[in-house]
N, C-alpha and C. Protein backbone atom coordinates (compact mmCIF):
# COMPACT_ATOMS: atom_id res chain seq x y z
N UNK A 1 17.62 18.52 -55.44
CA UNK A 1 18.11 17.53 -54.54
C UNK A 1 17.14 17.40 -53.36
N UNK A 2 16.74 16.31 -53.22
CA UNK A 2 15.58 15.65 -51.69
C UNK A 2 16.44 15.53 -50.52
N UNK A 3 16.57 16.24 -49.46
CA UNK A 3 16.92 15.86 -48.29
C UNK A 3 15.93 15.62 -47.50
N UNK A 4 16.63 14.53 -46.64
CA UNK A 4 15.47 13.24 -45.89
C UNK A 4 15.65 14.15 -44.67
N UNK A 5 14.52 15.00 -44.16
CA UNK A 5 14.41 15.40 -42.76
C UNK A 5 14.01 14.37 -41.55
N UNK A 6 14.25 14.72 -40.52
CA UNK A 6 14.07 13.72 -39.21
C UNK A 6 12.67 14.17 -39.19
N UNK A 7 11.99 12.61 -38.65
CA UNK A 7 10.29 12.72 -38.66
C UNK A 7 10.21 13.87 -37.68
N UNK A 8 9.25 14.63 -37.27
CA UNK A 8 8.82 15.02 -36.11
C UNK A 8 7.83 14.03 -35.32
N UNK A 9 7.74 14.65 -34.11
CA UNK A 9 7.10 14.04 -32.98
C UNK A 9 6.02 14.37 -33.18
N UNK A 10 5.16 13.18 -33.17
CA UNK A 10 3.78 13.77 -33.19
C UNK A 10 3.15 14.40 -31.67
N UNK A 11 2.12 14.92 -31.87
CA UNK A 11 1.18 15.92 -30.58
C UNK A 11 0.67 14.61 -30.33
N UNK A 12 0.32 13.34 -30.81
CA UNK A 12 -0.90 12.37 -30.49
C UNK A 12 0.04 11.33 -29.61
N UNK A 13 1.27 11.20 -29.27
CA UNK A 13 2.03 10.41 -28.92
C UNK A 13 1.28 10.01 -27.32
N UNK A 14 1.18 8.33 -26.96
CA UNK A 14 0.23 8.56 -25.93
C UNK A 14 1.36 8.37 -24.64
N UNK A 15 2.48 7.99 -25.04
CA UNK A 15 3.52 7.83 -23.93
C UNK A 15 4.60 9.02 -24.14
N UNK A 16 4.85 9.76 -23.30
CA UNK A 16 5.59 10.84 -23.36
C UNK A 16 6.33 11.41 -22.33
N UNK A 17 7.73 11.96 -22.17
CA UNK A 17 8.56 12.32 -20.73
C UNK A 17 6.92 13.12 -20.22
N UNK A 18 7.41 12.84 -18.84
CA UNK A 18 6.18 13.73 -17.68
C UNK A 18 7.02 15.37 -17.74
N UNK A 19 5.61 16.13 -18.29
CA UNK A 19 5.82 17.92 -18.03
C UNK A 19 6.93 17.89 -19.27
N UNK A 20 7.13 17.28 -20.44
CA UNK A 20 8.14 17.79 -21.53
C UNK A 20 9.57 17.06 -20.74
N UNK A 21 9.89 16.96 -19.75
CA UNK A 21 11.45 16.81 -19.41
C UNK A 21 11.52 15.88 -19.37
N UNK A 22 12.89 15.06 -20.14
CA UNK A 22 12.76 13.63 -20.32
C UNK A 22 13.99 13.16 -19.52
N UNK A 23 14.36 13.99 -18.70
CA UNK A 23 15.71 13.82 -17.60
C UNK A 23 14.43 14.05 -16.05
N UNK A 24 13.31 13.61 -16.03
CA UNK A 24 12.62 13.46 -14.38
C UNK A 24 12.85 12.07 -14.30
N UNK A 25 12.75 10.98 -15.27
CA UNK A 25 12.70 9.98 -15.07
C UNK A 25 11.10 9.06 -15.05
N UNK A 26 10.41 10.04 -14.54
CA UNK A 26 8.55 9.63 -15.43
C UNK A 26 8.19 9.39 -15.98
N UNK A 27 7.02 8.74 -16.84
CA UNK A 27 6.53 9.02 -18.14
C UNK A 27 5.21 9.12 -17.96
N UNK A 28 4.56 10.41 -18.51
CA UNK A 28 2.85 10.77 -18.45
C UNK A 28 2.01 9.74 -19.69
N UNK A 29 1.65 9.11 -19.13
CA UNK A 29 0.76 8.19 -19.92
C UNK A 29 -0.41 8.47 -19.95
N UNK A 30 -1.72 8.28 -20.37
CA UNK A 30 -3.34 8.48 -19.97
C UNK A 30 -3.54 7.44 -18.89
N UNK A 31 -2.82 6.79 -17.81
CA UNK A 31 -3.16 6.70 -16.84
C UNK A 31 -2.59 7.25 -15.67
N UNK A 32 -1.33 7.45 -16.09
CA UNK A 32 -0.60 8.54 -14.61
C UNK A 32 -1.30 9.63 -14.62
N UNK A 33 -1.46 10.08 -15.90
CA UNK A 33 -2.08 12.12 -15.58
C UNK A 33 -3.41 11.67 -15.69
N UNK A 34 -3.81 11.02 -15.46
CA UNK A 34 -5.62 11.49 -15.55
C UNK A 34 -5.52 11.81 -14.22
N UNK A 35 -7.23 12.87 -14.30
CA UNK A 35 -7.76 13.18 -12.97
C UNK A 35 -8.19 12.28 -12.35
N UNK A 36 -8.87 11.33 -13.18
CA UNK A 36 -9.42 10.12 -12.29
C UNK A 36 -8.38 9.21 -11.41
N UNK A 37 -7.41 8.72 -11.56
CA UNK A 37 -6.59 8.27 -11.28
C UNK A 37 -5.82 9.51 -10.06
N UNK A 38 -5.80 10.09 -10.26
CA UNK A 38 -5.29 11.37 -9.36
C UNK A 38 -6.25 11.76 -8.02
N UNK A 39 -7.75 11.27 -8.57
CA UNK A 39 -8.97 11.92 -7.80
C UNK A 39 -8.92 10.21 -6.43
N UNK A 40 -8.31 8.99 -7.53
CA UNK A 40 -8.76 7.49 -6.94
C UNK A 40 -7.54 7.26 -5.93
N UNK A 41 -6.10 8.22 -6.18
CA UNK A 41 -4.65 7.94 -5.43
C UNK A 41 -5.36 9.35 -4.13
N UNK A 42 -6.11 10.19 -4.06
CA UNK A 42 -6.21 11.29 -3.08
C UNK A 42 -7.05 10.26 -2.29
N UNK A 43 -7.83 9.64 -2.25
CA UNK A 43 -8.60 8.86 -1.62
C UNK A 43 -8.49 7.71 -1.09
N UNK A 44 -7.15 6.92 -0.85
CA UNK A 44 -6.74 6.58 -0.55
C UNK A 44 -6.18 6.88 0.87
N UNK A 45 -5.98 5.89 1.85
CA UNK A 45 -5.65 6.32 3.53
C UNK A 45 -4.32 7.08 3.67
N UNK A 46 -3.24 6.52 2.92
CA UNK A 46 -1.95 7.06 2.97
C UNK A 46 -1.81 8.63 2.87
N UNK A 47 -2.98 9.28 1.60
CA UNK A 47 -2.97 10.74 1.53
C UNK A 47 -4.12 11.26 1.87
N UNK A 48 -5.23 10.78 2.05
CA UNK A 48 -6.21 10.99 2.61
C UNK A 48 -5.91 11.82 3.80
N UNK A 49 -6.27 13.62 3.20
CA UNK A 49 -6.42 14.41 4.62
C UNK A 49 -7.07 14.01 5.85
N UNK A 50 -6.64 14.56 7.18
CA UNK A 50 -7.50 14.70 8.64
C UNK A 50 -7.57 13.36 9.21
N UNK A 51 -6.37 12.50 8.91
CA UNK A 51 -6.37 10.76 9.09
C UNK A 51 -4.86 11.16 10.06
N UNK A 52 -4.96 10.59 11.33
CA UNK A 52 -3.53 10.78 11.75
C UNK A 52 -2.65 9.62 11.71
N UNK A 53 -1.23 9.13 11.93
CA UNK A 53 -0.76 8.45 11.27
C UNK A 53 -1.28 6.94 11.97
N UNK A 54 -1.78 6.78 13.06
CA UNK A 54 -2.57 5.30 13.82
C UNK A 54 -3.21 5.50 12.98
N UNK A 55 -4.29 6.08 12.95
CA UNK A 55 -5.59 6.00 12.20
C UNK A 55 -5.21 5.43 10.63
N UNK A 56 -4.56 6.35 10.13
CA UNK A 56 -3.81 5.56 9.06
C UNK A 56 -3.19 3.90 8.52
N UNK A 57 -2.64 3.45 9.25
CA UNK A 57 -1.95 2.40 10.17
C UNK A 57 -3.30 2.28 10.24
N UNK A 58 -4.22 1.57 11.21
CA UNK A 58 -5.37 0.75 11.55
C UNK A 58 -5.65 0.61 9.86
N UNK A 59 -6.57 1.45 9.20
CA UNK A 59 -7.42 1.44 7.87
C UNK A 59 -6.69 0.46 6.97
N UNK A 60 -5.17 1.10 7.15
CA UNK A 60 -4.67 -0.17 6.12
C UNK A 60 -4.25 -1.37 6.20
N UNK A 61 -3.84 -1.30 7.71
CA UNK A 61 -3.66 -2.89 8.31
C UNK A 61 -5.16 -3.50 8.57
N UNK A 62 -5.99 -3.07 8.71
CA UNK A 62 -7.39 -4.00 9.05
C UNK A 62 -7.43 -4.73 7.39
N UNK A 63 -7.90 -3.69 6.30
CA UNK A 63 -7.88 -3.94 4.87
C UNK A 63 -6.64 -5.27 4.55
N UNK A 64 -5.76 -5.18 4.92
CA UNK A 64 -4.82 -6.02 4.67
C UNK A 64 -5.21 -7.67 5.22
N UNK A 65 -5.63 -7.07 6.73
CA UNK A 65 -5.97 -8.66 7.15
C UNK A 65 -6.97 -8.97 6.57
N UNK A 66 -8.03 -8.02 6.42
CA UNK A 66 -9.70 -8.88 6.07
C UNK A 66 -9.33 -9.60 5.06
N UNK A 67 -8.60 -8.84 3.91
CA UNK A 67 -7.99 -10.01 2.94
C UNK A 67 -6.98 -10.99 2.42
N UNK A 68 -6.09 -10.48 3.29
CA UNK A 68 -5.40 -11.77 3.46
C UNK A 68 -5.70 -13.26 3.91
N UNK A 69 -6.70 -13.24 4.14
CA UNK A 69 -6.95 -14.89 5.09
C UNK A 69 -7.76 -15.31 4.25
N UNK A 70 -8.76 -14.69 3.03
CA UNK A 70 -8.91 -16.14 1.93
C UNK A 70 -8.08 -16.36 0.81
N UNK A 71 -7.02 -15.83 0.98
CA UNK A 71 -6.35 -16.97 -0.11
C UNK A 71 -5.64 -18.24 0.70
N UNK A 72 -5.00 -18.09 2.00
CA UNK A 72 -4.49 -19.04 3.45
C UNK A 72 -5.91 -19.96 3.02
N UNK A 73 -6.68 -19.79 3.41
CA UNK A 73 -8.03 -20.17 3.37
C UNK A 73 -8.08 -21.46 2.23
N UNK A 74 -8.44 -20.62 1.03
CA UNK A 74 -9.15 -21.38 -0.20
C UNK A 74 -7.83 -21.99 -0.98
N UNK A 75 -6.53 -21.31 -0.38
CA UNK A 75 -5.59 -22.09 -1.66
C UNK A 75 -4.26 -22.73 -0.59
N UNK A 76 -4.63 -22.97 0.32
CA UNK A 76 -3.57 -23.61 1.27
C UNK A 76 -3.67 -24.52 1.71
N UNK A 77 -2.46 -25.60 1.80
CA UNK A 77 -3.01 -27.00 1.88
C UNK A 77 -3.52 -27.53 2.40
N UNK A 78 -4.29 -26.87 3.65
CA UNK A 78 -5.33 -27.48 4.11
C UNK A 78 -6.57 -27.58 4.20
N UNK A 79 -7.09 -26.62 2.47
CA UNK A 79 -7.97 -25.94 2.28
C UNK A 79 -9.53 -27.03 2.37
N UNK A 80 -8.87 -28.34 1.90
CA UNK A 80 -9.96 -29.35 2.30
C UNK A 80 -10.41 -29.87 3.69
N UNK A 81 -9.75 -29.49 4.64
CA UNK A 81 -9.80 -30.24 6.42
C UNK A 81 -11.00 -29.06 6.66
N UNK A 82 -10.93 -29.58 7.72
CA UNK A 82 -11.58 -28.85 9.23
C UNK A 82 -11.13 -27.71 9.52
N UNK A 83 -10.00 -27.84 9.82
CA UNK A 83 -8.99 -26.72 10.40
C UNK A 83 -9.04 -25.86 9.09
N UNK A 84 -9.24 -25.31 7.75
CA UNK A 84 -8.69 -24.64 7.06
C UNK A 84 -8.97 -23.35 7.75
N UNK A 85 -9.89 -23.06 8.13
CA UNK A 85 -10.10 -21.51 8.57
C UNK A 85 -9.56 -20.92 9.61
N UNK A 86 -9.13 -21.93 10.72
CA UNK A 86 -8.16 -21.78 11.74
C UNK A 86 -6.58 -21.34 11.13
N UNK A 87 -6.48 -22.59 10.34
CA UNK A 87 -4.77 -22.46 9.81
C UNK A 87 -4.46 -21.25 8.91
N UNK A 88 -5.87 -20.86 8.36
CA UNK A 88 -5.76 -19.61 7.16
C UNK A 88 -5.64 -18.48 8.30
N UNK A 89 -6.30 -18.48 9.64
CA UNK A 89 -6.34 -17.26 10.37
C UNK A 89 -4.78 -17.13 10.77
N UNK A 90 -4.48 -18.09 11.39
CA UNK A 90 -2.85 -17.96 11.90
C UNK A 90 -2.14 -17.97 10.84
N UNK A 91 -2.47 -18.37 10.19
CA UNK A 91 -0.88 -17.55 8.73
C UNK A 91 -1.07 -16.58 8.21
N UNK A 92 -2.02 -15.98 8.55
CA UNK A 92 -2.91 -14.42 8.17
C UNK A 92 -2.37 -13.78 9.27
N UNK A 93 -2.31 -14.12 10.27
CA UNK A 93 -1.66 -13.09 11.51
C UNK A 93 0.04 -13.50 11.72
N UNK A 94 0.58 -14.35 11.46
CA UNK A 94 2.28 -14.63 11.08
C UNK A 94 2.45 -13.52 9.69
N UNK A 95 1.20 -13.41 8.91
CA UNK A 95 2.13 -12.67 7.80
C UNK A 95 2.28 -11.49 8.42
N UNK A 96 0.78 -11.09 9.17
CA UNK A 96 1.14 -9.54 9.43
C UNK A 96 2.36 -9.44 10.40
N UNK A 97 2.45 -10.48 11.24
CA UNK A 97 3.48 -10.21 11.84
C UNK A 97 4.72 -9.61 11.05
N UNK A 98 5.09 -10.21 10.09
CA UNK A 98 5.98 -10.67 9.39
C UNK A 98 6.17 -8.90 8.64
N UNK A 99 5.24 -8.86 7.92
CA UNK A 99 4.54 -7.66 7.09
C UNK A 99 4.96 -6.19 8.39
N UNK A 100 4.90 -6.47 9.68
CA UNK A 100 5.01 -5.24 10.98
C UNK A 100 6.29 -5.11 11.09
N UNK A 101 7.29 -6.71 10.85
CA UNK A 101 8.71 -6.64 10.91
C UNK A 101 9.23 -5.54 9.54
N UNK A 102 8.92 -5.94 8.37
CA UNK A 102 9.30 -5.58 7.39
C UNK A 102 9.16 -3.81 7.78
N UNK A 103 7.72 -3.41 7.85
CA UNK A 103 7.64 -1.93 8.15
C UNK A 103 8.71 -1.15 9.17
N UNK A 104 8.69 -2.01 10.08
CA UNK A 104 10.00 -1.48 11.36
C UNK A 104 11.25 -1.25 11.09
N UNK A 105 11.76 -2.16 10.10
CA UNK A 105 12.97 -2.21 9.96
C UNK A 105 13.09 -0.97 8.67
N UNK A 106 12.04 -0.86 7.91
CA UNK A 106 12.01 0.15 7.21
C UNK A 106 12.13 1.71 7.49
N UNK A 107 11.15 1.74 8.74
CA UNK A 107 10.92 3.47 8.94
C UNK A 107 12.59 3.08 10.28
N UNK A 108 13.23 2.28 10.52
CA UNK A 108 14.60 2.71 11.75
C UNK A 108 15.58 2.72 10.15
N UNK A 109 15.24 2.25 9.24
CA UNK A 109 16.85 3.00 8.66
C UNK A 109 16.02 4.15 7.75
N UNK A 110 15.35 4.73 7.43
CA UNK A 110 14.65 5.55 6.70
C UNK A 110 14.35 7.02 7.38
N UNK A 111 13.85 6.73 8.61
CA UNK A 111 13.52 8.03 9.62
C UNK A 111 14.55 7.93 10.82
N UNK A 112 15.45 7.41 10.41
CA UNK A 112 16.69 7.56 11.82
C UNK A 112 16.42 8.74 12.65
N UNK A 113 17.20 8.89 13.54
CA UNK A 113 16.79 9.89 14.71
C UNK A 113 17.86 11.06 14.89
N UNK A 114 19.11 10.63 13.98
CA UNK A 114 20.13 11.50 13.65
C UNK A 114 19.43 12.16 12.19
N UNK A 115 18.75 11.65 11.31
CA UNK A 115 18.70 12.71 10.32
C UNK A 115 17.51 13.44 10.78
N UNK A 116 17.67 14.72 10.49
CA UNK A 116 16.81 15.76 10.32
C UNK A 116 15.11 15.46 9.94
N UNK A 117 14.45 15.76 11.45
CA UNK A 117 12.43 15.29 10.81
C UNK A 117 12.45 16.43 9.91
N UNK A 118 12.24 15.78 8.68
CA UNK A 118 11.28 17.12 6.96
C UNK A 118 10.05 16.80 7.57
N UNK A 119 9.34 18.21 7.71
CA UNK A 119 7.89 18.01 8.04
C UNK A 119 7.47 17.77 6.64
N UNK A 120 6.52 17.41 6.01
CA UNK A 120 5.82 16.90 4.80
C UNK A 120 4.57 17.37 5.06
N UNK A 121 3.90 17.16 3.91
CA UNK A 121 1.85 16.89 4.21
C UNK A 121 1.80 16.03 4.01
N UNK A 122 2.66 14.94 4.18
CA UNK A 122 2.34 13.36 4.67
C UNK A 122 2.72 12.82 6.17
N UNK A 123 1.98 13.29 7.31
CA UNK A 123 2.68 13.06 8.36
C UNK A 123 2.81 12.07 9.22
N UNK A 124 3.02 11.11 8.57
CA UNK A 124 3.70 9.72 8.54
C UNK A 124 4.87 9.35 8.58
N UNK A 125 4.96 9.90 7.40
CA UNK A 125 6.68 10.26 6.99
C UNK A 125 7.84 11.01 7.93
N UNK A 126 7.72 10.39 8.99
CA UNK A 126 8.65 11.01 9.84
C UNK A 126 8.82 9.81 10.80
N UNK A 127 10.11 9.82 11.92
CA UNK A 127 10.31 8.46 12.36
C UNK A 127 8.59 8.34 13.79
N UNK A 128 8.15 9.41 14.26
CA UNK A 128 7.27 9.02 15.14
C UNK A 128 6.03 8.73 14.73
N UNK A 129 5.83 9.49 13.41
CA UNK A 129 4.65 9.00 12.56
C UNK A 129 4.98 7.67 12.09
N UNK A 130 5.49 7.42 11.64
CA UNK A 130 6.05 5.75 11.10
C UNK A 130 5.81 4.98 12.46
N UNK A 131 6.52 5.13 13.34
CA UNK A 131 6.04 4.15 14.39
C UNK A 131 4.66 4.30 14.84
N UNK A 132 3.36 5.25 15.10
CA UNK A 132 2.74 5.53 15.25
C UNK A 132 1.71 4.38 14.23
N UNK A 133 2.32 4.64 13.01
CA UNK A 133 1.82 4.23 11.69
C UNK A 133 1.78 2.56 11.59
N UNK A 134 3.14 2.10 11.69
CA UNK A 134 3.41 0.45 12.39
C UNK A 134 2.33 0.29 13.24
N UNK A 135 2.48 1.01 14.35
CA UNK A 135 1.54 0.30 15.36
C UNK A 135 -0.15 0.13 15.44
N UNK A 136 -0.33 1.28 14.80
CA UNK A 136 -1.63 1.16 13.94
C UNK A 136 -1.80 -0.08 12.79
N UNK A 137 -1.10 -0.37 12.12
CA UNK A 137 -1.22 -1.47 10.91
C UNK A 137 -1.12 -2.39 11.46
N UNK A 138 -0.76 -3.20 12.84
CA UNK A 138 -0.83 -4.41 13.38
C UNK A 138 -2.02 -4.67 14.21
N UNK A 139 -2.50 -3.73 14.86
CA UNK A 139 -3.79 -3.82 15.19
C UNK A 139 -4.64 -3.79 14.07
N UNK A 140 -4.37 -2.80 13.16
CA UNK A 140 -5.79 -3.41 12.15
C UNK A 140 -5.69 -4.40 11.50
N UNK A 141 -4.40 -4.88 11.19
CA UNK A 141 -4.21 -6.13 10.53
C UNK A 141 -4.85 -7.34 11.70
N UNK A 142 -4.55 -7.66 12.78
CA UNK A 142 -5.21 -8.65 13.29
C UNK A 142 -6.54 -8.24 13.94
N UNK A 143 -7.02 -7.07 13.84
CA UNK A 143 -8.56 -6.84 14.03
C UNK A 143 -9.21 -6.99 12.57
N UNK A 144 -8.64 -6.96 11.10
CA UNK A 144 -9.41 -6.98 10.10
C UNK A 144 -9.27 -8.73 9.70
N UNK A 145 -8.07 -9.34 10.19
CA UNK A 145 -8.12 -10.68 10.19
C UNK A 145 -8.84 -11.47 11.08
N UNK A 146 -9.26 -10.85 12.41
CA UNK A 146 -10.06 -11.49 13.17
C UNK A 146 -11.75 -11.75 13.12
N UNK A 147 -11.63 -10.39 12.19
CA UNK A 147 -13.37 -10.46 11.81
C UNK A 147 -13.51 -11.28 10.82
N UNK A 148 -12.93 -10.77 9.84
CA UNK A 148 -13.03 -12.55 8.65
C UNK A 148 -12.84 -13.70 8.76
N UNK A 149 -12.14 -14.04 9.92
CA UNK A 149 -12.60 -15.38 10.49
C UNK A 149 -13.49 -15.48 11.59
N UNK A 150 -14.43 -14.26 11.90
CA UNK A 150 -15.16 -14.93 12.66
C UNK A 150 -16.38 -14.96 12.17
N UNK A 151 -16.51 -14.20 10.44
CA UNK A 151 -17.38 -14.34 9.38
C UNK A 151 -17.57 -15.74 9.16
N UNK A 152 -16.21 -15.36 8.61
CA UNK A 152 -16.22 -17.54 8.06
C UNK A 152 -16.44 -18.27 8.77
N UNK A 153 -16.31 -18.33 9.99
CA UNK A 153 -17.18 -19.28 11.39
C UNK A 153 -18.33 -19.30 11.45
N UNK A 154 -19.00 -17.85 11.45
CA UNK A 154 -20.43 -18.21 11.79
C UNK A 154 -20.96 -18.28 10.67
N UNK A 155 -20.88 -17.60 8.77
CA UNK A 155 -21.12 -17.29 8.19
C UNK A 155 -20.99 -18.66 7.02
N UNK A 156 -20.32 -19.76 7.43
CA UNK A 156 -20.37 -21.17 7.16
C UNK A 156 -21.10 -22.19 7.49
């Protein structure tokens, strides 16, 4: 008599629970666990050691503005006038505005002042680092938006 056994799992499977446990909610793929990918997320400003949380805040708000203002720019309706580089700069600095609201309202219900600061090795992550962090990302956001339009000014 043939009894039909259950396949096994193969070793080559390229999607698989993260660490064997399929109750974390993860899945280790060849792009979550690589080193490269691991070596390209450490290098980044957010975890990037010896960065304090302004400093932090500036790097990623400047990055944000320099590029935010050519798509305002090249795909907004006034991309044919005169004014496009003006109108792309001010809706480049309304977003960050906009983008500084969103962060604020995030780290006052997230890092309240009644729950308990967890120190981390992300020290951001706490309500004075977060504000620290805000206030850094609005200055670099309209210092990294201000230089790309004053590229595109003279650089036109």
């Amino acid at each position: 008599m043939i009894v039909n056994k259950a396949p096994e799992t193969s070793s080559f499977d390229v999607v698989s629970p993260y660490q064997g446990d399929p109750f974390v909610g993860h899945l280790s793929t060849p792009i979550t666990t690589s080193n490269l990918t691991k070596a390209y997320l450490g290098l980044l400003p957010a975890y990037k050691s010896g960065l304090s949380p302004l400093l932090r805040g500036i790097n990623i708000g400047f990055v944000h503005g320099y590029f935010l203002l050519g798509p305002f720019v090249k795909l907004g309706p006034l991309r044919d006038s005169q004014v496009a580089n003006f109108v792309g700069f001010v809706s480049t600095l309304s977003l960050i505005i906009i983008l500084t609201t969103c962060l604020l309202i995030y780290g006052y219900v997230t890092f309240s002042e009644s729950k308990k600061e967890n120190i981390t090795f992300i020290d951001f992550l706490s309500s004075t680092g977060w504000r620290q962090f805000t206030s850094g990302f609005i200055v670099g956001g309209f210092g990294g938006s201000s230089i790309a339009y004053i590229l595109l000014k003279f650089i036109n």
